[in-house]
PDB file of N, CA and C in Angstrom:
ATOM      1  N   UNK A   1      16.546 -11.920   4.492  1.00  0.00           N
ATOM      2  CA  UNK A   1      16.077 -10.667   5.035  1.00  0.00           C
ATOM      3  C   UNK A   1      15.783  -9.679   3.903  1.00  0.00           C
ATOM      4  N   UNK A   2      16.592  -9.578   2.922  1.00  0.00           N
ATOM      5  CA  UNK A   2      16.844  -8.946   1.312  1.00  0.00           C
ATOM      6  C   UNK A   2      15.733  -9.007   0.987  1.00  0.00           C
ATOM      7  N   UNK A   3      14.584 -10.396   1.140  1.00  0.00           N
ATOM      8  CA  UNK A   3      13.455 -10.944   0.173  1.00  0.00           C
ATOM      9  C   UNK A   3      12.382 -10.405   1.085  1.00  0.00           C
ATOM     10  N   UNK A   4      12.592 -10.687   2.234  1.00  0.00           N
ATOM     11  CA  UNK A   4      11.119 -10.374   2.671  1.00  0.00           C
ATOM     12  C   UNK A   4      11.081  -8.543   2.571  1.00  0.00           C
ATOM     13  N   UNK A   5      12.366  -7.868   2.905  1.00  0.00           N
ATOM     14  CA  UNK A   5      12.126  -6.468   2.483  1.00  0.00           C
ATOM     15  C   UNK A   5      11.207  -6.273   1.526  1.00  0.00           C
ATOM     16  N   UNK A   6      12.011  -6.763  -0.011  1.00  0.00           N
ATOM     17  CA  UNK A   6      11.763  -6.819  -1.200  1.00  0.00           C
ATOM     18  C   UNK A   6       9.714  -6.877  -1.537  1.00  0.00           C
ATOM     19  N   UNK A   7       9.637  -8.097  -0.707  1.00  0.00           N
ATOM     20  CA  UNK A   7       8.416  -8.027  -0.762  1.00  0.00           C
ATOM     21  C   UNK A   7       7.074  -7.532   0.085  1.00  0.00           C
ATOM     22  N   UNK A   8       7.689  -6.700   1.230  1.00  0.00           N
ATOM     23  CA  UNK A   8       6.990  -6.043   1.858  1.00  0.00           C
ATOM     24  C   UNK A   8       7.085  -4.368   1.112  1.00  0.00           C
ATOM     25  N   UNK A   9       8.138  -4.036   0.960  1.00  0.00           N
ATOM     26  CA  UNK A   9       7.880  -3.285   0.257  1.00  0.00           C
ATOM     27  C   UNK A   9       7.281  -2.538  -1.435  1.00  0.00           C
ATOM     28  N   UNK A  10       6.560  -3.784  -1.945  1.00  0.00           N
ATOM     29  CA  UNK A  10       5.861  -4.079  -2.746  1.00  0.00           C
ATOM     30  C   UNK A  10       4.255  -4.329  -2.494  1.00  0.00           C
ATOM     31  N   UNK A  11       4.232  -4.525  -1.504  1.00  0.00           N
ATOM     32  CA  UNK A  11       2.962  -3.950  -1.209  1.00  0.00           C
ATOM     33  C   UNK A  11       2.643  -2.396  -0.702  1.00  0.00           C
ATOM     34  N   UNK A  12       3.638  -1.888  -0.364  1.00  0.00           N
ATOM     35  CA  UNK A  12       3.661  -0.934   0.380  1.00  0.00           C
ATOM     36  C   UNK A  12       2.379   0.629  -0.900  1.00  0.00           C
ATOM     37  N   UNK A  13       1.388   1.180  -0.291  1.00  0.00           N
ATOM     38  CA  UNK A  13       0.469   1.604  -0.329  1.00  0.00           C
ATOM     39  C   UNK A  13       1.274   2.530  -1.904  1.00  0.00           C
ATOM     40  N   UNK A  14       2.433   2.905  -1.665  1.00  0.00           N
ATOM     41  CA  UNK A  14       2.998   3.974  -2.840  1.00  0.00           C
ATOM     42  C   UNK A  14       3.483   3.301  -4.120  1.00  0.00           C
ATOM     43  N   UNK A  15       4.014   2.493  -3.662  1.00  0.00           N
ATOM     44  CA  UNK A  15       4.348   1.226  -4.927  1.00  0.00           C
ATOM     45  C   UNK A  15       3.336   0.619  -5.749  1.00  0.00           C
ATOM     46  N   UNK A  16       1.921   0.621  -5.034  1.00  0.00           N
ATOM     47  CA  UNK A  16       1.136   0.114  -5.648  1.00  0.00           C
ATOM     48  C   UNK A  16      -0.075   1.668  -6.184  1.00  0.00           C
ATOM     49  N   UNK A  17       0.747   2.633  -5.790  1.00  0.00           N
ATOM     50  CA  UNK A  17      -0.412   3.716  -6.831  1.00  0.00           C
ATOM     51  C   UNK A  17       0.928   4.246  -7.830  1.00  0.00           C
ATOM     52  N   UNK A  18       2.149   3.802  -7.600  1.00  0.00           N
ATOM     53  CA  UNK A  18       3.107   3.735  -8.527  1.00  0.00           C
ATOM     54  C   UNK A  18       2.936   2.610 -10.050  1.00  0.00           C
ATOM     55  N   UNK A  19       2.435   1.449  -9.894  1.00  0.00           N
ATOM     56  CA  UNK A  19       2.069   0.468 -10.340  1.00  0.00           C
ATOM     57  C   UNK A  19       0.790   0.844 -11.201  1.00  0.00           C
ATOM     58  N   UNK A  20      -0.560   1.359 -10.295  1.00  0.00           N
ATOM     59  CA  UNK A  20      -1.392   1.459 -11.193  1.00  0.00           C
ATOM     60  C   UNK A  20      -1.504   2.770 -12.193  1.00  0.00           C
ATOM     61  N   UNK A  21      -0.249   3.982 -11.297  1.00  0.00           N
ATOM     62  CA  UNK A  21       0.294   5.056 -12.486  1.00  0.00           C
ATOM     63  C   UNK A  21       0.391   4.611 -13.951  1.00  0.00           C
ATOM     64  N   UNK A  22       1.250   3.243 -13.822  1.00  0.00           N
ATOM     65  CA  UNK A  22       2.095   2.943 -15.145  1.00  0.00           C
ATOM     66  C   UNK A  22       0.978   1.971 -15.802  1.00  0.00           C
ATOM     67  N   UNK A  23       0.036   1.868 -14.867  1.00  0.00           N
ATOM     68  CA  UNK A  23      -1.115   0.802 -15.846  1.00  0.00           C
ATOM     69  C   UNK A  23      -2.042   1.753 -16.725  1.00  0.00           C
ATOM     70  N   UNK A  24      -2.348   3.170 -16.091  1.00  0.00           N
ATOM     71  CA  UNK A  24      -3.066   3.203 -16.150  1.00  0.00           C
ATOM     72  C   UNK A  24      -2.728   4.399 -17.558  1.00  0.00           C
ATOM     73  N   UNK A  25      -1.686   4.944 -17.390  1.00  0.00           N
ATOM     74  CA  UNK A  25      -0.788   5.375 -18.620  1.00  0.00           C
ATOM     75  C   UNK A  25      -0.787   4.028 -19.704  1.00  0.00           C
ATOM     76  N   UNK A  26      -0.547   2.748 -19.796  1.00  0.00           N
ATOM     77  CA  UNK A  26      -0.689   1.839 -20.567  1.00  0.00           C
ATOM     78  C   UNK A  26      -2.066   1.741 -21.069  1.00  0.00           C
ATOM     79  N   UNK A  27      -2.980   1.724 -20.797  1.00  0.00           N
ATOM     80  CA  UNK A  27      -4.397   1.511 -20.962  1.00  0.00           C
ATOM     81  C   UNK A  27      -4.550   2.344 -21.995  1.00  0.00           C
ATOM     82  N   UNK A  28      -4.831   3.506 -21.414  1.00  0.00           N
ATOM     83  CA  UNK A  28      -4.892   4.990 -22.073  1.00  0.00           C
ATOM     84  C   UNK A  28      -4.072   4.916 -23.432  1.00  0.00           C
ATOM     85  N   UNK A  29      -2.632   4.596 -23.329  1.00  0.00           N
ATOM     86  CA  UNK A  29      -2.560   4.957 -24.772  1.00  0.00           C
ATOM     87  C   UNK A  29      -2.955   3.333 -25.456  1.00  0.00           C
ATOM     88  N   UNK A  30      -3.247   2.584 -25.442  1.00  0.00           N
ATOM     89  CA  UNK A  30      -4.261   2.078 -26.201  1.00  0.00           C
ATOM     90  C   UNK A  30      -5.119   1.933 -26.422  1.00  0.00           C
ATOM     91  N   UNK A  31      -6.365   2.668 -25.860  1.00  0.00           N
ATOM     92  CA  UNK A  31      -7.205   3.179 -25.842  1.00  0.00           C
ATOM     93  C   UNK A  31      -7.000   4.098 -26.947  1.00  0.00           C
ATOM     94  N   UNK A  32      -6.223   5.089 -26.871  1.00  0.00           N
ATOM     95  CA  UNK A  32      -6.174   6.011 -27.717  1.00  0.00           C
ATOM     96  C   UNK A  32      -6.343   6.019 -29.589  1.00  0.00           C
ATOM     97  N   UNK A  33      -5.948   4.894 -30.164  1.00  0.00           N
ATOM     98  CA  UNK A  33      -6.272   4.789 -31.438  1.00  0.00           C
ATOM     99  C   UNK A  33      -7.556   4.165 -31.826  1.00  0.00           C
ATOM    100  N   UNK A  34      -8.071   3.899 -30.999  1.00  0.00           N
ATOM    101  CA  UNK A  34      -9.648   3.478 -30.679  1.00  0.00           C
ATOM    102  C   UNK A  34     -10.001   4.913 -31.168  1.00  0.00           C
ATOM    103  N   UNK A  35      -9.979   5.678 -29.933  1.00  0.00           N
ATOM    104  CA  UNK A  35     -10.924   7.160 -30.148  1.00  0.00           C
ATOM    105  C   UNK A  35     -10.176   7.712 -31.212  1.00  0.00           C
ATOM    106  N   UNK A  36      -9.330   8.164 -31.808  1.00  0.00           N
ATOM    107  CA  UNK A  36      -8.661   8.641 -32.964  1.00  0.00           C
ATOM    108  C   UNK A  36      -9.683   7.873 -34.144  1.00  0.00           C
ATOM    109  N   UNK A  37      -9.951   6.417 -34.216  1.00  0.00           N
ATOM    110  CA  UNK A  37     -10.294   5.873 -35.225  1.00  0.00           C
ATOM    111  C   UNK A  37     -12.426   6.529 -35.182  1.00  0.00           C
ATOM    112  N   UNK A  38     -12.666   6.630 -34.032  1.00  0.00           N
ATOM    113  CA  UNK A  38     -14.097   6.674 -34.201  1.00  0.00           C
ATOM    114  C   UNK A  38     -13.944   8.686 -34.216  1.00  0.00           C
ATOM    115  N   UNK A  39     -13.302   9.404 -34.105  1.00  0.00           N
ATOM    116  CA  UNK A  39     -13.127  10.951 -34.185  1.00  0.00           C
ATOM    117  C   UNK A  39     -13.006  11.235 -35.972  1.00  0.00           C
ATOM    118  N   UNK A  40     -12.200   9.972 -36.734  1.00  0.00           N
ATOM    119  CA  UNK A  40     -12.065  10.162 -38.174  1.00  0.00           C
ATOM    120  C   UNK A  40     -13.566   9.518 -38.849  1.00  0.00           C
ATOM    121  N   UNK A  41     -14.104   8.146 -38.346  1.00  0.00           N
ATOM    122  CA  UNK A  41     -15.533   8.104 -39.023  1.00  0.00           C
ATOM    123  C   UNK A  41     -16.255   9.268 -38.975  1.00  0.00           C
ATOM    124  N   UNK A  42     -16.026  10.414 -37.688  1.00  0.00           N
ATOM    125  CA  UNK A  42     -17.255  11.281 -37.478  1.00  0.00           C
ATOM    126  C   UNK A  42     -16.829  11.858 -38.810  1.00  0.00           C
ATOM    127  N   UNK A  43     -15.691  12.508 -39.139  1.00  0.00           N
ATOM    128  CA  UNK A  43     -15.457  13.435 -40.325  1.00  0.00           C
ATOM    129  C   UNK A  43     -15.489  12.162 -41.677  1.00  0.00           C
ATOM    130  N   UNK A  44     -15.519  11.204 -41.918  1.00  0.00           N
ATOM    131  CA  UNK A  44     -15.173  10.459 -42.790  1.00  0.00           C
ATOM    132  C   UNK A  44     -16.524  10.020 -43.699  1.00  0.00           C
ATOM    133  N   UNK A  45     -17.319   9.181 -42.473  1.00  0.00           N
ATOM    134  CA  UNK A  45     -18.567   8.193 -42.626  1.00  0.00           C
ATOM    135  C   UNK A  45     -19.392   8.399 -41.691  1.00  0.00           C
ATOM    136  N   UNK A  46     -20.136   9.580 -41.332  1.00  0.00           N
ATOM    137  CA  UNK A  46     -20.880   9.535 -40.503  1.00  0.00           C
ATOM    138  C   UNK A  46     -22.210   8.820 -40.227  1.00  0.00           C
ATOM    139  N   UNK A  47     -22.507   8.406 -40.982  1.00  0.00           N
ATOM    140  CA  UNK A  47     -23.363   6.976 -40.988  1.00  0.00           C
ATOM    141  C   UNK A  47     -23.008   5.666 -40.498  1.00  0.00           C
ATOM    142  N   UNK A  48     -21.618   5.238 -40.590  1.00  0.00           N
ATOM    143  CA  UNK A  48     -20.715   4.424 -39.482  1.00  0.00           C
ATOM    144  C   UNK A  48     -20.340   4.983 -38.309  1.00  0.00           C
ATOM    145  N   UNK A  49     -20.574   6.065 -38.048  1.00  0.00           N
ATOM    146  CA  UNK A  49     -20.209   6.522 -36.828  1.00  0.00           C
ATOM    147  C   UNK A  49     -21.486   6.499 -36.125  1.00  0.00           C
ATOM    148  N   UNK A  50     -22.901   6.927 -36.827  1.00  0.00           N
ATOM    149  CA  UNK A  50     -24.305   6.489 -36.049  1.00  0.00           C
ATOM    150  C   UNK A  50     -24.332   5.238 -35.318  1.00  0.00           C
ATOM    151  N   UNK A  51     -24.019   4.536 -36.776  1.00  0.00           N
ATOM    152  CA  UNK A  51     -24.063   2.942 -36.234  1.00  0.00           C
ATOM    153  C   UNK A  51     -22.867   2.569 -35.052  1.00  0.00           C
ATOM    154  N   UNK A  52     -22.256   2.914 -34.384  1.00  0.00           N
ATOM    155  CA  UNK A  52     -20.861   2.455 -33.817  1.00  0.00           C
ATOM    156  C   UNK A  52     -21.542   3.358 -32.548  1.00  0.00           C
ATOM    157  N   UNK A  53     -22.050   4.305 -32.517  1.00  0.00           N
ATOM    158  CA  UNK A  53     -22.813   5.226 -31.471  1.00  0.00           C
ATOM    159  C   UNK A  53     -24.053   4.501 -30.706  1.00  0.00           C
ATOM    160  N   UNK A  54     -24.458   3.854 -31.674  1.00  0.00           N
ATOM    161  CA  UNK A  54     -25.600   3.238 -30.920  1.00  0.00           C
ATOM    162  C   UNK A  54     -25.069   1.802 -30.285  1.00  0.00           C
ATOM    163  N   UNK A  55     -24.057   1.714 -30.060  1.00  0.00           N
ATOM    164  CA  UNK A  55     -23.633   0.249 -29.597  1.00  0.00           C
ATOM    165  C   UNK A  55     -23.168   1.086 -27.757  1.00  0.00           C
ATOM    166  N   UNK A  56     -22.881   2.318 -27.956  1.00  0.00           N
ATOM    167  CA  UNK A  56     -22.748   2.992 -26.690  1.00  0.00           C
ATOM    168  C   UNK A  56     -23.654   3.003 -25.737  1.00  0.00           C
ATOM    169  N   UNK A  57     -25.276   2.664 -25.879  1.00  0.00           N
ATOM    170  CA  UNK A  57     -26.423   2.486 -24.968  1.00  0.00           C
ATOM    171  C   UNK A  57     -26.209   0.941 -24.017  1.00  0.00           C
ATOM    172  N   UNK A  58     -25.425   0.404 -24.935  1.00  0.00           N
ATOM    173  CA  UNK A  58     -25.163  -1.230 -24.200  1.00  0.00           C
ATOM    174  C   UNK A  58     -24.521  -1.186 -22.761  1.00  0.00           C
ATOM    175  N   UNK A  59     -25.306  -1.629 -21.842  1.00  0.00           N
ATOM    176  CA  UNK A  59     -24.412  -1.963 -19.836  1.00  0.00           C
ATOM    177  C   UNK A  59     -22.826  -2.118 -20.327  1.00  0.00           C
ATOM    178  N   UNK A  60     -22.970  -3.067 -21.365  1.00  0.00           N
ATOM    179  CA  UNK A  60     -20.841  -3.314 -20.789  1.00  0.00           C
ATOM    180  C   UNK A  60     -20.306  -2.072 -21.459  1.00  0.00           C
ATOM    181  N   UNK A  61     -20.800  -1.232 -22.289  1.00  0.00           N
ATOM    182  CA  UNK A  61     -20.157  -0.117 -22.677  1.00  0.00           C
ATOM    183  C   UNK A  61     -19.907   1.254 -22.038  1.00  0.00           C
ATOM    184  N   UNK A  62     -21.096   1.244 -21.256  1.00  0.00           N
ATOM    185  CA  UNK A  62     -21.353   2.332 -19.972  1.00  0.00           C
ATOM    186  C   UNK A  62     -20.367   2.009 -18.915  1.00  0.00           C
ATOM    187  N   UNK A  63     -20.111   0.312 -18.600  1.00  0.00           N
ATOM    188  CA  UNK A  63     -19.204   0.232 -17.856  1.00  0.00           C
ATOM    189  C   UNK A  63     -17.728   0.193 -17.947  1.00  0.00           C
ATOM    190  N   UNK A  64     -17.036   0.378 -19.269  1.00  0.00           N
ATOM    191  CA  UNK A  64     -16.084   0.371 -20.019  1.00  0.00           C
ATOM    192  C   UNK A  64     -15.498   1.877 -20.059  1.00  0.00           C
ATOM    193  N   UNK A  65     -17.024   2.499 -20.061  1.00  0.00           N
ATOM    194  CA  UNK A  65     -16.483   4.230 -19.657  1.00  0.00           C
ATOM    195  C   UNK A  65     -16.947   4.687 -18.608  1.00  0.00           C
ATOM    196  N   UNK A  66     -17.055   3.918 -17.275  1.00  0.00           N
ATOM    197  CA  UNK A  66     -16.497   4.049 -16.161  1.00  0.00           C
ATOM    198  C   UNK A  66     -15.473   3.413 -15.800  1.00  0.00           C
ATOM    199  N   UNK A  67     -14.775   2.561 -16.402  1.00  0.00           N
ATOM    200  CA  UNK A  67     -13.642   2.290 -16.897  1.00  0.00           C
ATOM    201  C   UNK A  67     -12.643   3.251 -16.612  1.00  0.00           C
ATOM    202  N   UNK A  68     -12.958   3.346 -18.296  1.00  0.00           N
ATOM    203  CA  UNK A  68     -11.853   4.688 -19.027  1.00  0.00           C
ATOM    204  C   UNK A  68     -11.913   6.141 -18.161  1.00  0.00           C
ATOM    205  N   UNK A  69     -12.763   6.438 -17.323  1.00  0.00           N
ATOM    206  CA  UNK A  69     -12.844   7.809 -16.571  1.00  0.00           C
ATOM    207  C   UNK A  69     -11.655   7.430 -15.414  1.00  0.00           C
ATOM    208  N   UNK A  70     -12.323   5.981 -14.512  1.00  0.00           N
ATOM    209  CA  UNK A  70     -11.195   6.273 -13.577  1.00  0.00           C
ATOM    210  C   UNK A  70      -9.847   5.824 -14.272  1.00  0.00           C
ATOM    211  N   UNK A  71      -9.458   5.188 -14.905  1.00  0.00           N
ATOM    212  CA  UNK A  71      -8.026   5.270 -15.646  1.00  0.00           C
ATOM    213  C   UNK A  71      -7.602   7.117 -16.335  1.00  0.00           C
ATOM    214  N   UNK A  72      -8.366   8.197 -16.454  1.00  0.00           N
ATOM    215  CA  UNK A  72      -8.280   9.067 -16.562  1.00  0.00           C
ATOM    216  C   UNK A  72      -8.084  10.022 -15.373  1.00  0.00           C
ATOM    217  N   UNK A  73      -8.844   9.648 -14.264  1.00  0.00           N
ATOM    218  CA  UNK A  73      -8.684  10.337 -12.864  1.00  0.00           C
ATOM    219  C   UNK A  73      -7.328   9.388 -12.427  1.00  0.00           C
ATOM    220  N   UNK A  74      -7.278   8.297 -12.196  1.00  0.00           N
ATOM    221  CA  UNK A  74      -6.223   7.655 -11.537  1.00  0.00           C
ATOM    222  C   UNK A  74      -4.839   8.465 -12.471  1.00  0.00           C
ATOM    223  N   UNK A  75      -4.664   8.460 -13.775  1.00  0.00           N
ATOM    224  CA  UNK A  75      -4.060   8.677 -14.509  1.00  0.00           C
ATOM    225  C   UNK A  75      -3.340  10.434 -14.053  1.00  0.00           C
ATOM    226  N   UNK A  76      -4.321  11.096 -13.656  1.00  0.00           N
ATOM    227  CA  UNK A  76      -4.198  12.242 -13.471  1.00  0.00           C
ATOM    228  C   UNK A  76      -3.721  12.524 -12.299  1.00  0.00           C
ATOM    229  N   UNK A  77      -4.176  11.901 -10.907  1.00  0.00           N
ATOM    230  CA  UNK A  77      -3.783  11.813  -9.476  1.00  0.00           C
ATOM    231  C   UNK A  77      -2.328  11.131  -9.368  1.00  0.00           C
ATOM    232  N   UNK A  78      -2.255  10.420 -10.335  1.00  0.00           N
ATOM    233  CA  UNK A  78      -0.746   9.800 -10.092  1.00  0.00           C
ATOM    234  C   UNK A  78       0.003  10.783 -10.956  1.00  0.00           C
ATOM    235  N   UNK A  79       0.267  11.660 -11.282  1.00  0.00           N
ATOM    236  CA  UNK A  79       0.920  12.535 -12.526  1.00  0.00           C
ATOM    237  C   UNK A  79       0.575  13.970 -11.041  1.00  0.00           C
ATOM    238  N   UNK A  80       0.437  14.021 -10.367  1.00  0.00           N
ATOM    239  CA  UNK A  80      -0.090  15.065  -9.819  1.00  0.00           C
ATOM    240  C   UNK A  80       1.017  14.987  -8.047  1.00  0.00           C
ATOM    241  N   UNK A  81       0.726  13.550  -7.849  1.00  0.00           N
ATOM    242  CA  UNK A  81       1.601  12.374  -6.788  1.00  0.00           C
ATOM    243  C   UNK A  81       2.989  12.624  -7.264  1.00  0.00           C
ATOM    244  N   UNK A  82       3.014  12.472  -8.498  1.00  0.00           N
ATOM    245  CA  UNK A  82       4.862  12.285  -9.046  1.00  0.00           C
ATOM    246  C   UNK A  82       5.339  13.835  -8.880  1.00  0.00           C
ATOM    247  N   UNK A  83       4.504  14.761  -9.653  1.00  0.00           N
ATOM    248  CA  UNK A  83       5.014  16.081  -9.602  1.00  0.00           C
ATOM    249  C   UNK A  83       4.691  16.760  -7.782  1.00  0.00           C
ATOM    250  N   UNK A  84       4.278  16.154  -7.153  1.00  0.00           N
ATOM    251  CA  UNK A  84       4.512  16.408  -5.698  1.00  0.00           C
ATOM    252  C   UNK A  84       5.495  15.613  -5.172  1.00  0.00           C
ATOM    253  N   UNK A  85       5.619  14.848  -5.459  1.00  0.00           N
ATOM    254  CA  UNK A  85       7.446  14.131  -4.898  1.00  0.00           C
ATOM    255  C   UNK A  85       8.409  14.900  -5.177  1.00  0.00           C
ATOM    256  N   UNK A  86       8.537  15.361  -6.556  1.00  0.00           N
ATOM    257  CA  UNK A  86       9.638  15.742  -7.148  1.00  0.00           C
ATOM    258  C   UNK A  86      10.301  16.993  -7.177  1.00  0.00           C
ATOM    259  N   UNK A  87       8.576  17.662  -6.235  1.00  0.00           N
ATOM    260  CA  UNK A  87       8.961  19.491  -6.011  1.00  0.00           C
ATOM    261  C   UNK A  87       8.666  19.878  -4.796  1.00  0.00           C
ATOM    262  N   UNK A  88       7.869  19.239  -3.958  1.00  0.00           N
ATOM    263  CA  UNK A  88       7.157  19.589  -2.475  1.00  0.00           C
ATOM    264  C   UNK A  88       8.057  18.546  -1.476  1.00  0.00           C
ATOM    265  N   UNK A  89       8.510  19.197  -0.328  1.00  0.00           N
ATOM    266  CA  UNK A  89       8.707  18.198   0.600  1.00  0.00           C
ATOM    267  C   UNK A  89       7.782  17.206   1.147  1.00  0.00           C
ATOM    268  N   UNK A  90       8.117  16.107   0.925  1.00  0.00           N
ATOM    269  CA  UNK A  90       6.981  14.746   1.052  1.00  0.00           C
ATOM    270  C   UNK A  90       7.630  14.172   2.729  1.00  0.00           C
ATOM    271  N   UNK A  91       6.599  13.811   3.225  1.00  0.00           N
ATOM    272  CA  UNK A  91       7.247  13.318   4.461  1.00  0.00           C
ATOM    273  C   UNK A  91       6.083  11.986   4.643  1.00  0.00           C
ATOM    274  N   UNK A  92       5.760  11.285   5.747  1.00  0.00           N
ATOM    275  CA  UNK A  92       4.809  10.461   5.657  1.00  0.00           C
ATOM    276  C   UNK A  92       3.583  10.184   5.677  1.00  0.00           C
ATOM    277  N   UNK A  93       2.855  11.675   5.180  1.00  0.00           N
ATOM    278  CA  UNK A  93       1.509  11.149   5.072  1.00  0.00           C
ATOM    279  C   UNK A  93       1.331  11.208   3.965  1.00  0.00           C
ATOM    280  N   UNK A  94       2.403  10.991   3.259  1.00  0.00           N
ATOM    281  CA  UNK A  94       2.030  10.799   1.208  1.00  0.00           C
ATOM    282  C   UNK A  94       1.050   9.283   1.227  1.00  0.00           C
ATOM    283  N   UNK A  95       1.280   8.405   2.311  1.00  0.00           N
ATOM    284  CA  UNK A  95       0.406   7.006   2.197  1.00  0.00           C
ATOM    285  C   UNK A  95      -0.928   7.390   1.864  1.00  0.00           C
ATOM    286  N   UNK A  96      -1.412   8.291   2.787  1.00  0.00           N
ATOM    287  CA  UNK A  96      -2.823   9.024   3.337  1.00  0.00           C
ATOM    288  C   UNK A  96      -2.897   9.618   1.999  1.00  0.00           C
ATOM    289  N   UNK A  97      -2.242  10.728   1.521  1.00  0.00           N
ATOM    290  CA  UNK A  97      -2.233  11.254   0.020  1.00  0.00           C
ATOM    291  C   UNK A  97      -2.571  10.442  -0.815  1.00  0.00           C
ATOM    292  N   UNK A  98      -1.739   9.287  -0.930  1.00  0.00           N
ATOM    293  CA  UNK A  98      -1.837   8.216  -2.486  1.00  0.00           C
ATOM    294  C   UNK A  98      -3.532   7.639  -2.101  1.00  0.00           C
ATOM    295  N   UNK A  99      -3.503   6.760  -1.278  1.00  0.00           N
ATOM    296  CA  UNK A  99      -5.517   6.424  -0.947  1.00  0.00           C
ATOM    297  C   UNK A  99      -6.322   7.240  -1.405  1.00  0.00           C
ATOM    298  N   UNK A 100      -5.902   8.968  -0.693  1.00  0.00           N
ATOM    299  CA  UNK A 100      -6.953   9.769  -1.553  1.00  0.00           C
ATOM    300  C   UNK A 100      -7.088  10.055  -2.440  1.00  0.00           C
ATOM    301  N   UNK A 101      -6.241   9.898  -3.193  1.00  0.00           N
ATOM    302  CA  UNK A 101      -5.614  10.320  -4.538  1.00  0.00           C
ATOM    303  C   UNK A 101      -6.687   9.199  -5.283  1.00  0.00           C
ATOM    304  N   UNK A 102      -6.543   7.904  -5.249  1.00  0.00           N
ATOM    305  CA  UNK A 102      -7.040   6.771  -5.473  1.00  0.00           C
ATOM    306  C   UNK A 102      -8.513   6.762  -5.232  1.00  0.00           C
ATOM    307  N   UNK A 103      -9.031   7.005  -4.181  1.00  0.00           N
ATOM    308  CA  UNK A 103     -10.411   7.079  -4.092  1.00  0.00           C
ATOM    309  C   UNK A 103     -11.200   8.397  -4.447  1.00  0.00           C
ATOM    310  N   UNK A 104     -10.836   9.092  -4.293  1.00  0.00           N
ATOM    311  CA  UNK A 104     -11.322  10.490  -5.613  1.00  0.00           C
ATOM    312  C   UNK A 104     -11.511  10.194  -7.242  1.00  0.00           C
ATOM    313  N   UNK A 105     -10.405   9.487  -7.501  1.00  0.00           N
ATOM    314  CA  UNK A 105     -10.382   9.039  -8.787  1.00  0.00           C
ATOM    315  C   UNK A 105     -11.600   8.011  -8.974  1.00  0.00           C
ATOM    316  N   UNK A 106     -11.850   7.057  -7.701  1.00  0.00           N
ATOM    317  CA  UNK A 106     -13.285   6.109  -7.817  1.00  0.00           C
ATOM    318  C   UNK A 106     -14.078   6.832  -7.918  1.00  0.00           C
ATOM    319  N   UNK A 107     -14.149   7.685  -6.991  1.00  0.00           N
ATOM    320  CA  UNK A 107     -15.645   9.098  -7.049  1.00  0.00           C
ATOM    321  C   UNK A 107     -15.705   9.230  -8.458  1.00  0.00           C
ATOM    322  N   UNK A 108     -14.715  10.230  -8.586  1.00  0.00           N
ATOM    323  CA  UNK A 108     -14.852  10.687  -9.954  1.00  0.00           C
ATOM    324  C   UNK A 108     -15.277   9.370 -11.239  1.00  0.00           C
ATOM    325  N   UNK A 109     -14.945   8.624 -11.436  1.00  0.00           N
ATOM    326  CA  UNK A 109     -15.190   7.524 -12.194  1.00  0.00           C
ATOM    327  C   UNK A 109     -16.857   7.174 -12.350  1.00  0.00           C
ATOM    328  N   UNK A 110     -17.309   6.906 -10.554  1.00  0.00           N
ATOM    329  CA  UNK A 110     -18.744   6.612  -9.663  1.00  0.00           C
ATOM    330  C   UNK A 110     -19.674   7.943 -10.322  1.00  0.00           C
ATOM    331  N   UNK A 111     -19.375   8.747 -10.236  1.00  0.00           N
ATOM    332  CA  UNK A 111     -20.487  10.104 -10.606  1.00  0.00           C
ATOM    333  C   UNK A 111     -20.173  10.081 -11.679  1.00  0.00           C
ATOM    334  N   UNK A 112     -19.225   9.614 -12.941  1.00  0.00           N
ATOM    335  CA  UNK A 112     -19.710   9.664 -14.302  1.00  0.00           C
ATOM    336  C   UNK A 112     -20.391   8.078 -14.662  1.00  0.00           C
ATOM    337  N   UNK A 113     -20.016   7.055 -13.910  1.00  0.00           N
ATOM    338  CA  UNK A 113     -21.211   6.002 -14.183  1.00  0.00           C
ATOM    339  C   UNK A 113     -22.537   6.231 -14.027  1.00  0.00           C
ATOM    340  N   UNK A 114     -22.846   7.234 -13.201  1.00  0.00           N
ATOM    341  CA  UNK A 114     -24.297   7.031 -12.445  1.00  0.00           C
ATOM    342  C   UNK A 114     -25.108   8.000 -13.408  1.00  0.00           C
ATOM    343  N   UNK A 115     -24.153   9.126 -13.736  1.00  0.00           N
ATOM    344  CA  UNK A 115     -25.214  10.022 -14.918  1.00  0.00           C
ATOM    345  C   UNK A 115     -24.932   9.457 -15.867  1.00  0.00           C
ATOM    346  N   UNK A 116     -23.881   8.531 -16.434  1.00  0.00           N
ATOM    347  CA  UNK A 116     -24.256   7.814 -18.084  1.00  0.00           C
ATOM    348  C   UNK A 116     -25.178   6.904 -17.997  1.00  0.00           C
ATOM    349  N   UNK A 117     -25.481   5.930 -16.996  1.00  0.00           N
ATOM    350  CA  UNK A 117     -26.692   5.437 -16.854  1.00  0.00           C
ATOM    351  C   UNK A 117     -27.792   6.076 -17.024  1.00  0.00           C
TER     352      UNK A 117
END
């Protein structure tokens, strides 16, 4: 009875924008010495930074930073989710909350793919 709890409540809609919270915090900071490293060519070698700029016109790169946006919106909606647990009375339509939370973050992601295209 222990197990099937266990695993019903692992799917359960909060656990899993709990889950992609902590992914999406993981991503991000490795991501992060990426952009640190191409922020120092701009001041360093800006002639390697042209060249490394023009690899940004490429489809899988446009889609890499629609990517990185919704890991930035998701990133932000779940940091937003936690500090509403922890200070607002939550009762049960936090499910309804976390989805929207989640699909705003697609929007948001969707309208910066469509104008970097």
């Amino acid at each position: 009875m222990s197990m099937a709890r266990g695993i019903t409540s692992r799917a359960h809609p909060l656990w899993l924008a709990y889950i992609l919270h902590r992914i999406s915090g993981l991503a991000l900071a490795l991501f992060l010495p990426l952009h640190f490293w191409v922020l120092a060519l701009a001041l360093t070698d800006p002639a390697r930074l042209d060249g490394f700029l023009t690899l940004t016109d490429n489809g899988v790169v446009k889609l890499a930073e629609f990517g990185l946006v919704f890991l930035l919106a998701v990133h932000m909606f779940g940091g937003l989710r936690v500090m509403a647990m922890e200070w607002l009375p939550w009762s049960a339509p936090q499910k309804t909350l976390a989805a929207a939370a989640a699909a705003l973050s697609f929007l948001i992601a969707t309208l910066f793919f469509l104008q970097a295209i």
